[in-house]
Protein backbone atom coordinates (compact mmCIF):
# COMPACT_ATOMS: atom_id res chain seq x y z
CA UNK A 1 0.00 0.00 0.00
CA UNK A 2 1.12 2.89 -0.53
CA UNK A 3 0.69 6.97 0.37
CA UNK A 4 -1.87 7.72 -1.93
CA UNK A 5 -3.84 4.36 -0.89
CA UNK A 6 -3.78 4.65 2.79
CA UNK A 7 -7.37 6.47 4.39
CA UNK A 8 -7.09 9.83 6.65
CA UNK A 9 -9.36 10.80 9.43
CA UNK A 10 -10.22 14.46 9.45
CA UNK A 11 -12.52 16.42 12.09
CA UNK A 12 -14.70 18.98 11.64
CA UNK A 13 -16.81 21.76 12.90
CA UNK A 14 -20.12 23.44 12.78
CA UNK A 15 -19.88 26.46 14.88
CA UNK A 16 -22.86 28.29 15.55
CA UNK A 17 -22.05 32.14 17.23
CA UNK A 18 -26.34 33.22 17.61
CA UNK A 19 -27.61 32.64 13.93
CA UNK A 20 -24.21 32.83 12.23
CA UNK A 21 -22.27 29.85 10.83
CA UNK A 22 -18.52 29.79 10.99
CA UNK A 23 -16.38 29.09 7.59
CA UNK A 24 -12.81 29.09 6.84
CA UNK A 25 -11.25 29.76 3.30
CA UNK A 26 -8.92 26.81 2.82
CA UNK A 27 -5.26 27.62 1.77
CA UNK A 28 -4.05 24.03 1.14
CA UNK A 29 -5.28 20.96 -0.04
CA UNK A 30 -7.18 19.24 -0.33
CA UNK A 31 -10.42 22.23 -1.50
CA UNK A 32 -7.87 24.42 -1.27
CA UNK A 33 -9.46 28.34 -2.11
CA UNK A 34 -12.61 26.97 -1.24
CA UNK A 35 -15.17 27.57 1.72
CA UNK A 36 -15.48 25.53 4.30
CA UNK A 37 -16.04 24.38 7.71
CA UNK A 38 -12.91 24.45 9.81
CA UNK A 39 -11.26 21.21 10.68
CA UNK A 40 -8.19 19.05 9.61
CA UNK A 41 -6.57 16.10 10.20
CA UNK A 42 -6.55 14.14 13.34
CA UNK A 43 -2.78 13.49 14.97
CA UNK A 44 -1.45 10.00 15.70
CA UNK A 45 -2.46 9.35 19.46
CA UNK A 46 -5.04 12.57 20.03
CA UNK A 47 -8.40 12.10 20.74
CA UNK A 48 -10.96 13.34 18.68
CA UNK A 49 -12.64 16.09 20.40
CA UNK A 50 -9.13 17.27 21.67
CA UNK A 51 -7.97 17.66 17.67
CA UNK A 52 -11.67 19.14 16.83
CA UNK A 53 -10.67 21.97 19.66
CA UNK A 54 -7.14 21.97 18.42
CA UNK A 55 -7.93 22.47 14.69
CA UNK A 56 -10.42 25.50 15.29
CA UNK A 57 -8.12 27.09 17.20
CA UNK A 58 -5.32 26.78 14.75
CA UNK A 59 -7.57 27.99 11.82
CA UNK A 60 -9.66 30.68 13.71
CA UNK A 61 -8.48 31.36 17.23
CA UNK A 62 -11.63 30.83 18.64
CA UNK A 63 -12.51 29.07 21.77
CA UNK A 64 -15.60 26.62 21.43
CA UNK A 65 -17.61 24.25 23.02
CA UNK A 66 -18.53 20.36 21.63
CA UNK A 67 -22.48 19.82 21.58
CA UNK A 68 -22.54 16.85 20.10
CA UNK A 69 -21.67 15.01 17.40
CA UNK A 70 -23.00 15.31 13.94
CA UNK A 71 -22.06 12.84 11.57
CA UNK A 72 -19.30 11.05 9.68
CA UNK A 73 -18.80 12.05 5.85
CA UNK A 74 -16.43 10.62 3.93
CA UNK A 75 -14.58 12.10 0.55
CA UNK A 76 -13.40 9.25 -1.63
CA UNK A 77 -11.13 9.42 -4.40
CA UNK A 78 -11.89 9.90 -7.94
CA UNK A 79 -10.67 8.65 -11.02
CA UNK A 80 -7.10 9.96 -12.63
CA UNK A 81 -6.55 13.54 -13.15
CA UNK A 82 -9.55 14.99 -11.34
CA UNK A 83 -9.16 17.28 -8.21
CA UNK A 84 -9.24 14.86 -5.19
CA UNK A 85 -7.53 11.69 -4.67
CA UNK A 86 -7.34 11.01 -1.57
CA UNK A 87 -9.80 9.12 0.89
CA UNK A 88 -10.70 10.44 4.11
CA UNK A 89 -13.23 9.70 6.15
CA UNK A 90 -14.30 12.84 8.09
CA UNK A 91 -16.08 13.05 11.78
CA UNK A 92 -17.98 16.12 12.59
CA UNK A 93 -19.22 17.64 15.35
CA UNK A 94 -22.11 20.75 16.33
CA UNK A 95 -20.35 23.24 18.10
CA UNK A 96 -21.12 26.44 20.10
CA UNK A 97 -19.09 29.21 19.90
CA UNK A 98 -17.49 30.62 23.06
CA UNK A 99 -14.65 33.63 22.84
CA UNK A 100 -13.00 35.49 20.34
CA UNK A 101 -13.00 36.71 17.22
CA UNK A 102 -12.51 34.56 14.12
CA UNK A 103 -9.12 35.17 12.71
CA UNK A 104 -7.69 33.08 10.02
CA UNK A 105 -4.28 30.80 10.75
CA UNK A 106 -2.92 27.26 9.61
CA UNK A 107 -3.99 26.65 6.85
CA UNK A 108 -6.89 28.95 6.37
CA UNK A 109 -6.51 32.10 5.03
CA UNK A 110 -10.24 33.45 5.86
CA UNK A 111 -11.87 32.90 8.66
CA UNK A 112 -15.90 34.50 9.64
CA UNK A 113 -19.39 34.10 10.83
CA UNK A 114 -21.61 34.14 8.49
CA UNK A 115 -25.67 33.63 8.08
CA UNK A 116 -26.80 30.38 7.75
CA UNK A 117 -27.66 31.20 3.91
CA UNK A 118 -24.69 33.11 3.00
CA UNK A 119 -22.60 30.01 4.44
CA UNK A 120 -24.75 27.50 2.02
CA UNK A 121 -23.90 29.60 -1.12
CA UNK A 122 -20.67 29.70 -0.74
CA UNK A 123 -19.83 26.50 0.53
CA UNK A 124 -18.89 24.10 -2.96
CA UNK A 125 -19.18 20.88 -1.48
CA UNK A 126 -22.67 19.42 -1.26
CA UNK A 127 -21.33 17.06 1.92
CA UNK A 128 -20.76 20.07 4.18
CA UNK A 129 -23.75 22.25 2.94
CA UNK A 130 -25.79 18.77 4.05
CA UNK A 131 -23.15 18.93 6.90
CA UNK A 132 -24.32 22.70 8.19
CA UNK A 133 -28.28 21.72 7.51
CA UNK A 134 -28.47 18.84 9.65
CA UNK A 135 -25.87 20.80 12.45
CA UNK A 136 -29.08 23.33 11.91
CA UNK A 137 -31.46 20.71 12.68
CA UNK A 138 -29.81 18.95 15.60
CA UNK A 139 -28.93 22.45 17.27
CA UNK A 140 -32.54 23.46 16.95
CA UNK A 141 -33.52 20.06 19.26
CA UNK A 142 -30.90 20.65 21.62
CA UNK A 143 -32.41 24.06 22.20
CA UNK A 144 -35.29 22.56 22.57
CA UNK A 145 -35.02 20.27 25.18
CA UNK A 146 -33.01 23.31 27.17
CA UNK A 147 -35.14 24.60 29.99
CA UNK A 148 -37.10 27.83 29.45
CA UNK A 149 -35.63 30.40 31.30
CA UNK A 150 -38.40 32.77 34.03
């Protein structure tokens, strides 16, 4: 097996800051120039969560909280010469956000809140604009089930 067969595991992020959506502007590869949610690859011997919190901060500086997780996509390779060829499988998470402002690092060279609607047009990727609906959905039940303040 080589490099180019071998599978990567990536985690990801919906942050919700009120009724905004975070996104990042990728400066690398893989959808590099493209919007997306932040996230990255997971190190050898980290935890999941702990890489989640690791990669947001990297790419935006923010601090965030876990609510749950979302779902696990997966990007598989496609046939010589097109734009992807790698396979990784990718676990993402709904997150709140906490502190800070949103200031792009890493490998992102944008980094803001945006609406919900703004995020779905420019995010190129059908997998994370089903990503940031169902974060919408599940966020929406959480809130929910949250007492109601008197």
């Amino acid at each position: 097996m080589n490099e180019s067969e071998t599978i990567k595991v990536a985690v990801g992020g919906v942050v919700f800051r009120g009724p905004e959506v975070l996104l990042i502007k990728r400066g690398k590869p893989p959808f590099e120039g493209q919007w997306s949610i932040p996230g990255g690859g997971l190190d050898y011997g980290e935890a999941v969560r702990d890489g989640l919190l690791r990669e947001i901060r990297e790419e935006t500086g923010l601090k965030i909280k876990i609510l749950g997780l979302l779902d696990v996509f997966e990007a598989l390779p496609r046939a010589e010469g097109a734009d992807f060829s790698q396979h990784i499988v990718m676990i993402d998470y709904v997150c709140e956000w906490l502190a800070g402002e949103p200031v792009a690092g890493d490998d992102a060279v944008e980094a803001e809140f945006v609406s919900v609607e703004r995020a779905l047009e420019r995010l190129s990727w059908d997998k994370t604009r089903e990503a940031v609906n169902r974060a919408c959905e599940i966020r929406l039940r959480l809130r929910a089930k949250l007492p109601k303040e008197t």
